[in-house]
C-alpha atoms as a PDB file:
ATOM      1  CA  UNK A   1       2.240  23.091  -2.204  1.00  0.00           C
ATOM      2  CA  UNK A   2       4.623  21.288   0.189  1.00  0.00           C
ATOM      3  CA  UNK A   3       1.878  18.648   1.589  1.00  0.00           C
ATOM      4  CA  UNK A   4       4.328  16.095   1.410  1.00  0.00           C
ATOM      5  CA  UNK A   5       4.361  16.032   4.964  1.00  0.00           C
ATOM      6  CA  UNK A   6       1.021  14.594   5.737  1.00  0.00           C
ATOM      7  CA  UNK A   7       0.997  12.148   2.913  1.00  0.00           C
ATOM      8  CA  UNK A   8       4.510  10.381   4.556  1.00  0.00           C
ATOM      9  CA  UNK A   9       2.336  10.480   7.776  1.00  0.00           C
ATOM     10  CA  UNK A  10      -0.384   8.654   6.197  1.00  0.00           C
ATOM     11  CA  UNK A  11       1.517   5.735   4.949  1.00  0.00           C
ATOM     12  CA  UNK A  12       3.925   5.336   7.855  1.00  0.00           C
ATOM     13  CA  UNK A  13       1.032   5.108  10.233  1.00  0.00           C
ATOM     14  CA  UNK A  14      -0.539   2.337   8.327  1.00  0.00           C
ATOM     15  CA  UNK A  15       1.204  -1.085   8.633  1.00  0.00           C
ATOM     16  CA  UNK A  16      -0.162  -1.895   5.802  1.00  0.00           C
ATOM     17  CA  UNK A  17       0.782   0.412   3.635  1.00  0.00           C
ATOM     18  CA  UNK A  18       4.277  -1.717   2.442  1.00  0.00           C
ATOM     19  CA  UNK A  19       6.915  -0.443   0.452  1.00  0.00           C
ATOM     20  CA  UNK A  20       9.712  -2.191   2.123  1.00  0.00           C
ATOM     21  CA  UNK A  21      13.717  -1.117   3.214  1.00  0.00           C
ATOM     22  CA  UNK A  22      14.489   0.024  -0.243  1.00  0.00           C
ATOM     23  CA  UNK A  23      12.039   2.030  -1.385  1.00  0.00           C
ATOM     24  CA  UNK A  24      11.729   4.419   1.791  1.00  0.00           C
ATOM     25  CA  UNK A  25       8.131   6.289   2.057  1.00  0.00           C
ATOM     26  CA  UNK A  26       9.129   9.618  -0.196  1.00  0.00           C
ATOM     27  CA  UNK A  27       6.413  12.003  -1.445  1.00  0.00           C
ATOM     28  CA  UNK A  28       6.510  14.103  -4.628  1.00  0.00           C
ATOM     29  CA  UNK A  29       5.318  17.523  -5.864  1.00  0.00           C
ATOM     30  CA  UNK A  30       5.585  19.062  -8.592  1.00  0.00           C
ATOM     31  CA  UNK A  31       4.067  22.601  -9.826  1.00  0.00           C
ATOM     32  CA  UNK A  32       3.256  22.054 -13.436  1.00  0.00           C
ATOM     33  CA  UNK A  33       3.305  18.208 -14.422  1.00  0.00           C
ATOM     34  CA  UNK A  34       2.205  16.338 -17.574  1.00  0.00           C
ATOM     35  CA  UNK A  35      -1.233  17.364 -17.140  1.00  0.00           C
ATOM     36  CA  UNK A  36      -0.279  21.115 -16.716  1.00  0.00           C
ATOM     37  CA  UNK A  37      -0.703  21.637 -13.402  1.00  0.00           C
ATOM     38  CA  UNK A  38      -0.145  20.593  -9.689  1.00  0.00           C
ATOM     39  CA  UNK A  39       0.548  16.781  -9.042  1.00  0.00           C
ATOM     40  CA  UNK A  40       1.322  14.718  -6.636  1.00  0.00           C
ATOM     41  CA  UNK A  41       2.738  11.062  -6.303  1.00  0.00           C
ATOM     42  CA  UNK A  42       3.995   9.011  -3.759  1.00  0.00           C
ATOM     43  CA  UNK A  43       4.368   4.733  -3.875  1.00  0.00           C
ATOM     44  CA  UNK A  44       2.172   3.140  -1.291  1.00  0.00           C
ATOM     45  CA  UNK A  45       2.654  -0.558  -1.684  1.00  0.00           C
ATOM     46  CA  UNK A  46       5.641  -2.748  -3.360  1.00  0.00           C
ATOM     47  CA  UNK A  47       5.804  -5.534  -1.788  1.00  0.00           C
ATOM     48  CA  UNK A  48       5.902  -8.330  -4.370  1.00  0.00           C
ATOM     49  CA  UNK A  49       6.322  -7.690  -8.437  1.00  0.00           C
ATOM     50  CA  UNK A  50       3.401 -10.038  -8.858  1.00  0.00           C
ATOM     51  CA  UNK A  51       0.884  -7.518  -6.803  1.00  0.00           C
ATOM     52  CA  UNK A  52       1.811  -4.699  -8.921  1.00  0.00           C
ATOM     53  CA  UNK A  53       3.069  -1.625  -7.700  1.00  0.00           C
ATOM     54  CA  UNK A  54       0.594   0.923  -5.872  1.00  0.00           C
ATOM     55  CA  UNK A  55       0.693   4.956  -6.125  1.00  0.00           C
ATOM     56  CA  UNK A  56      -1.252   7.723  -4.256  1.00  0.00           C
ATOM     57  CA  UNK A  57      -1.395  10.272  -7.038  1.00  0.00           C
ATOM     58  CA  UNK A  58      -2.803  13.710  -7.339  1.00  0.00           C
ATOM     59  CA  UNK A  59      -3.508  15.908 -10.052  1.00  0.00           C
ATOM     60  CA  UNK A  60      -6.126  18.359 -12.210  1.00  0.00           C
ATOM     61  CA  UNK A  61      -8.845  16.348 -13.297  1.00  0.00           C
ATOM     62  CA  UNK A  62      -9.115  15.894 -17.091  1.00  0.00           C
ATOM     63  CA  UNK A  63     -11.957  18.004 -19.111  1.00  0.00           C
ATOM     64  CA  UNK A  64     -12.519  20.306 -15.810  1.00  0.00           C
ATOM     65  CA  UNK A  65      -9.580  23.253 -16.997  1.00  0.00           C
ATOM     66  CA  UNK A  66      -8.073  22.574 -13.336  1.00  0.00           C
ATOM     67  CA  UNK A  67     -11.370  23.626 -11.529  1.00  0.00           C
ATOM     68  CA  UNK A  68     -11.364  19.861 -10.422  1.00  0.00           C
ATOM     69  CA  UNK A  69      -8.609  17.624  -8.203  1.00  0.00           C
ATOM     70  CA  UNK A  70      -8.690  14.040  -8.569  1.00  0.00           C
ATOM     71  CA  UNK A  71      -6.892  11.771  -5.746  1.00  0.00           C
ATOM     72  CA  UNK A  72      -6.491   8.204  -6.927  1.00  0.00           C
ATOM     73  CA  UNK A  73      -4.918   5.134  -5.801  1.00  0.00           C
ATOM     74  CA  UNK A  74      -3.868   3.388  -8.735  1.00  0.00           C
ATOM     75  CA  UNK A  75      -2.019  -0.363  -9.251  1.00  0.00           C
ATOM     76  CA  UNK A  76       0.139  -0.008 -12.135  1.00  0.00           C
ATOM     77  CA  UNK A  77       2.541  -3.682 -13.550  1.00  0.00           C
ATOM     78  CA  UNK A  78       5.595  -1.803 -13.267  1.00  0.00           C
ATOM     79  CA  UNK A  79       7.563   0.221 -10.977  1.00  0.00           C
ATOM     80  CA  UNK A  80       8.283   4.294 -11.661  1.00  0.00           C
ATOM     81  CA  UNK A  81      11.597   5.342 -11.251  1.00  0.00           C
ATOM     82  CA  UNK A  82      13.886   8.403 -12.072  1.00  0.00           C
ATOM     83  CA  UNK A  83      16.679  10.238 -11.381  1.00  0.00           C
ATOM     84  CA  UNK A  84      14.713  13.599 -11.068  1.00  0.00           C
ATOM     85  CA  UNK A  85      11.553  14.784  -9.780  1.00  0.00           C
ATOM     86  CA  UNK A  86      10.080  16.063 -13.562  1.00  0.00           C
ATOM     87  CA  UNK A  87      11.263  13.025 -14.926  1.00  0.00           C
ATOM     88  CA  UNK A  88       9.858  10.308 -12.243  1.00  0.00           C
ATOM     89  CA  UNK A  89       6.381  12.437 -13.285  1.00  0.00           C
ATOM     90  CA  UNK A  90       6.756  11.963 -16.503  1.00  0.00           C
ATOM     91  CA  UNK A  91       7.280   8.388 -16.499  1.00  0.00           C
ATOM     92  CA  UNK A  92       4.293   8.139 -13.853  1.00  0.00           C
ATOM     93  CA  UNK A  93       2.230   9.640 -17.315  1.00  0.00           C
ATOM     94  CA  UNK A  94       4.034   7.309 -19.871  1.00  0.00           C
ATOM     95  CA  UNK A  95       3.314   3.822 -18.115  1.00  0.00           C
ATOM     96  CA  UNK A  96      -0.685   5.302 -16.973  1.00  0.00           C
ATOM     97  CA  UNK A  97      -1.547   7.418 -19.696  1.00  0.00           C
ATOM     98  CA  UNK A  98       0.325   6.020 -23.288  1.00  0.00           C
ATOM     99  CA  UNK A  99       1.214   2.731 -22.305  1.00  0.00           C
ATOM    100  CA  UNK A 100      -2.109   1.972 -19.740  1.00  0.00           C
ATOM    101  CA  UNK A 101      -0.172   0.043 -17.397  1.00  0.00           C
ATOM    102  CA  UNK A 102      -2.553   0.122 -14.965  1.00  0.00           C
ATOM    103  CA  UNK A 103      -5.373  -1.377 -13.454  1.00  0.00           C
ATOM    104  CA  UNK A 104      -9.076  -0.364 -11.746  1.00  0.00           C
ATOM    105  CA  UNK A 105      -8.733  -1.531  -8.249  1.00  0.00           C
ATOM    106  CA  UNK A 106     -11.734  -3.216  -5.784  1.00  0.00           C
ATOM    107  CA  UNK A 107     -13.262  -0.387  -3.745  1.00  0.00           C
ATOM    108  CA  UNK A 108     -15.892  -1.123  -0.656  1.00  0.00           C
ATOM    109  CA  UNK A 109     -16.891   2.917  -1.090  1.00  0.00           C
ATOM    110  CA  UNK A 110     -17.191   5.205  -3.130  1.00  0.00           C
ATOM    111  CA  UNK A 111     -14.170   7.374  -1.932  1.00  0.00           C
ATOM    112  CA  UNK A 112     -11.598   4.626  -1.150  1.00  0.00           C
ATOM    113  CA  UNK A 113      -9.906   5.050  -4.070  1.00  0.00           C
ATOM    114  CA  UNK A 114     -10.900   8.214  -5.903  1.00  0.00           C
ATOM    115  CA  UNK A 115     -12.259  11.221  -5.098  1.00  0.00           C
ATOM    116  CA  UNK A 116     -12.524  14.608  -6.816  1.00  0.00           C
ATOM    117  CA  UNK A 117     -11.597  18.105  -4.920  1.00  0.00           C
ATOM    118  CA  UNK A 118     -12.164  21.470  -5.457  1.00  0.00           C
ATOM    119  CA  UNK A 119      -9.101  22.342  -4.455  1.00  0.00           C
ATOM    120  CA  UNK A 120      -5.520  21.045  -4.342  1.00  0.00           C
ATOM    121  CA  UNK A 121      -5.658  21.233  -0.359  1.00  0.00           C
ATOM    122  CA  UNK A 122      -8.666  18.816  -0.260  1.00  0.00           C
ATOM    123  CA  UNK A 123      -7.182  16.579  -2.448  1.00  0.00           C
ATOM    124  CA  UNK A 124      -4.143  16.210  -0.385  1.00  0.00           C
ATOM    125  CA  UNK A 125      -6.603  15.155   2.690  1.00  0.00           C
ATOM    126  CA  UNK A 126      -8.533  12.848   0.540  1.00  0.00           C
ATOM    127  CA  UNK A 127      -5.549  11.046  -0.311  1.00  0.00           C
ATOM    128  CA  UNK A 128      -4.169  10.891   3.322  1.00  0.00           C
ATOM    129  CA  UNK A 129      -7.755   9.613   3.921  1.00  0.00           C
ATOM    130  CA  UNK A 130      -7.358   6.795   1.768  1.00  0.00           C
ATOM    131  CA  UNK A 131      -4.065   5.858   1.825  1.00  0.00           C
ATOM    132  CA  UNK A 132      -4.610   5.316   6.561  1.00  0.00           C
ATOM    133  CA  UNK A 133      -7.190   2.988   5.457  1.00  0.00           C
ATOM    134  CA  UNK A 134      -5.233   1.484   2.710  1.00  0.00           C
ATOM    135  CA  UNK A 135      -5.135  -2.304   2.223  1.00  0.00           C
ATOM    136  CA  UNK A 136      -3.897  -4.725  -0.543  1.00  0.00           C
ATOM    137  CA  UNK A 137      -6.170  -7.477   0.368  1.00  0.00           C
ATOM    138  CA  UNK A 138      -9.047  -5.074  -0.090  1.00  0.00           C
ATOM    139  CA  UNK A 139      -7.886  -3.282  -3.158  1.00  0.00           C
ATOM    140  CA  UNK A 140      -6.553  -6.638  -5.234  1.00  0.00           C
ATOM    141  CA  UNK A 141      -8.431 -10.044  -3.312  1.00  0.00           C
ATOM    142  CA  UNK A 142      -7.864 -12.982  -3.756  1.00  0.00           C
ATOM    143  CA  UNK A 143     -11.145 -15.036  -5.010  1.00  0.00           C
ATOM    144  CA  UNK A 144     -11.320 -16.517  -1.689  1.00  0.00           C
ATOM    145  CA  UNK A 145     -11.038 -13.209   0.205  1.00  0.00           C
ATOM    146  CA  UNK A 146     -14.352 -11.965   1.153  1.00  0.00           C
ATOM    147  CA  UNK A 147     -13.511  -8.457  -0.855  1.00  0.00           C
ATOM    148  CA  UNK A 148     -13.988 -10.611  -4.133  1.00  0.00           C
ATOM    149  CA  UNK A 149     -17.330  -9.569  -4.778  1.00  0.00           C
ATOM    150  CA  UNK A 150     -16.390  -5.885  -4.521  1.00  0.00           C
ATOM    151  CA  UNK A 151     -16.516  -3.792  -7.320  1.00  0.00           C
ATOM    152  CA  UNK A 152     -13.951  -1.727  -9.099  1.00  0.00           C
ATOM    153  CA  UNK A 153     -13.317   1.772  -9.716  1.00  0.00           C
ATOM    154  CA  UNK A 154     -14.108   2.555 -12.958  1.00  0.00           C
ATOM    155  CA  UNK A 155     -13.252   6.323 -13.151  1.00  0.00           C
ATOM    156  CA  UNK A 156      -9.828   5.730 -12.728  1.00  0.00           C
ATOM    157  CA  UNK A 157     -10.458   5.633 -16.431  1.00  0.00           C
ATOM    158  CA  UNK A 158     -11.339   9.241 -16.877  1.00  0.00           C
ATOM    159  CA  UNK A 159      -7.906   9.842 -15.019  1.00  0.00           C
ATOM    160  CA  UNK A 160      -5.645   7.769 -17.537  1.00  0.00           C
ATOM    161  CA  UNK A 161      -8.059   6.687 -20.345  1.00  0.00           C
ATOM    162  CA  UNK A 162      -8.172   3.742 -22.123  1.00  0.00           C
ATOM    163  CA  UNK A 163      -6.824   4.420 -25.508  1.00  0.00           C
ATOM    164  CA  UNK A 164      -3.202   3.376 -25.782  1.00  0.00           C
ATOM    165  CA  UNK A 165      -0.732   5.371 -27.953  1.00  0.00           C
ATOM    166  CA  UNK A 166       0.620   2.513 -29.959  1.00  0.00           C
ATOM    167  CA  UNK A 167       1.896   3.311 -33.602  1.00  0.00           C
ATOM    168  CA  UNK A 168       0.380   1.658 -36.617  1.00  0.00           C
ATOM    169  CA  UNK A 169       3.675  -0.238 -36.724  1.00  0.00           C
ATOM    170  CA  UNK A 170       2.931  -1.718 -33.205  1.00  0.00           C
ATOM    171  CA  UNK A 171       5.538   0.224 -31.289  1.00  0.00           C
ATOM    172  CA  UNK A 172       5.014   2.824 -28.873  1.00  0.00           C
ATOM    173  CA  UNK A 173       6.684   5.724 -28.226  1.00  0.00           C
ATOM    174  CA  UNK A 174       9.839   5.362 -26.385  1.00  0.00           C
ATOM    175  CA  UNK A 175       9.570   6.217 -22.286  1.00  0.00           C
ATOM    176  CA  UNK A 176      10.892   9.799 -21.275  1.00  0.00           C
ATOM    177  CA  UNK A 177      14.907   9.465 -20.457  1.00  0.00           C
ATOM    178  CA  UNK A 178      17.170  11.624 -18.615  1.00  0.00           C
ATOM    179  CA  UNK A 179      19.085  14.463 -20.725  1.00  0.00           C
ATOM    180  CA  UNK A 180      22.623  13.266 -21.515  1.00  0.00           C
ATOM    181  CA  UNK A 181      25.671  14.936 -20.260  1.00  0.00           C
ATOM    182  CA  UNK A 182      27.930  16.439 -22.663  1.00  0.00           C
ATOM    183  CA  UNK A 183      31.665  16.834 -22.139  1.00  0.00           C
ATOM    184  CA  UNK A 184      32.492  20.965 -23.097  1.00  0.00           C
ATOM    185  CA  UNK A 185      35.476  21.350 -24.819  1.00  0.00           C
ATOM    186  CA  UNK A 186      35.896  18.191 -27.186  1.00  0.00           C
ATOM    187  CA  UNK A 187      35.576  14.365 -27.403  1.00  0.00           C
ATOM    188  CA  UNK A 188      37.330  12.527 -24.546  1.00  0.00           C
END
């Protein structure tokens, strides 16, 4: 893997790509994530809470038994964090995949926002692709931005569905945590 490199490339040459002093651009691989295989994630845009939080992500295409990539750029209402890399993809999956905390975003093409790859290599370009020509006022618009009329990218919801994983009691599952530490030796 290790095509971190030209994903923080992508979003530091693009101005508008905004994830301000404390979240520094950071890229994020893992081998076998939630949807057993290859991912990749990276935050593109935080600039306000009331925008929503932006990701480049990367990973096997549902229903294609990893003979398909998908590269997406998806706006979720809250912002992934973790203390380790398996963890930070895990809680990527919770908030997309149980809890559906995300959201289609406007598209003027038909790759500016999603695009499937044969290959993990090609996704990794097609995400570099779209995150240099990244740009929130094209992706979320105002109504008097002339993007309004644009339409959204539905097939995001092939990527994350659209089923939630709420209990018949109306809770959902709790969100993946870090292991806790354990003193050896005894209480203290």
């Amino acid at each position: 893997m290790a095509f971190s490199d030209e994903i923080e490339a992508a979003i530091c040459e693009n101005p508008a790509c905004n994830v301000g002093l404390l979240c520094i651009p950071r890229v994020f691989e893992i081998s076998r994530g939630p949807s057993g295989g290859p991912e990749l994630l990276t935050l593109a845009f935080a600039d306000e809470q009331h925008r929503g939080y932006w990701y480049g992500h990367i990973r096997p295409m549902p229903g294609t038994e990893g003979k398909q990539f998908v590269s997406v750029i998806a706006c979720l209402k809250v912002f992934v964090n973790a203390p380790t890399v398996p963890l930070l993809f895990q809680r990527f999956d919770y908030w997309t995949r149980i809890r559906l905390k995300y959201e289609p975003c406007t598209v003027q093409g038909s790759e500016d926002a999603f695009r499937l790859s044969k290959t993990y290599s090609e996704a990794v370009s097609a995400l570099s692709f779209m995150l240099t020509k990244f740009e929130y006022e094209k992706r979320s618009p105002e109504p008097e931005s002339p993007f309004y009329c644009c339409h959204d990218e539905m097939r995001i919801l092939e990527v994350f569905g659209m089923e939630d994983f709420m209990g018949a009691d109306g809770s959902f599952p709790a969100p993946p945590m870090p292991h806790s530490l354990r003193l050896a030796g005894g209480h203290r």
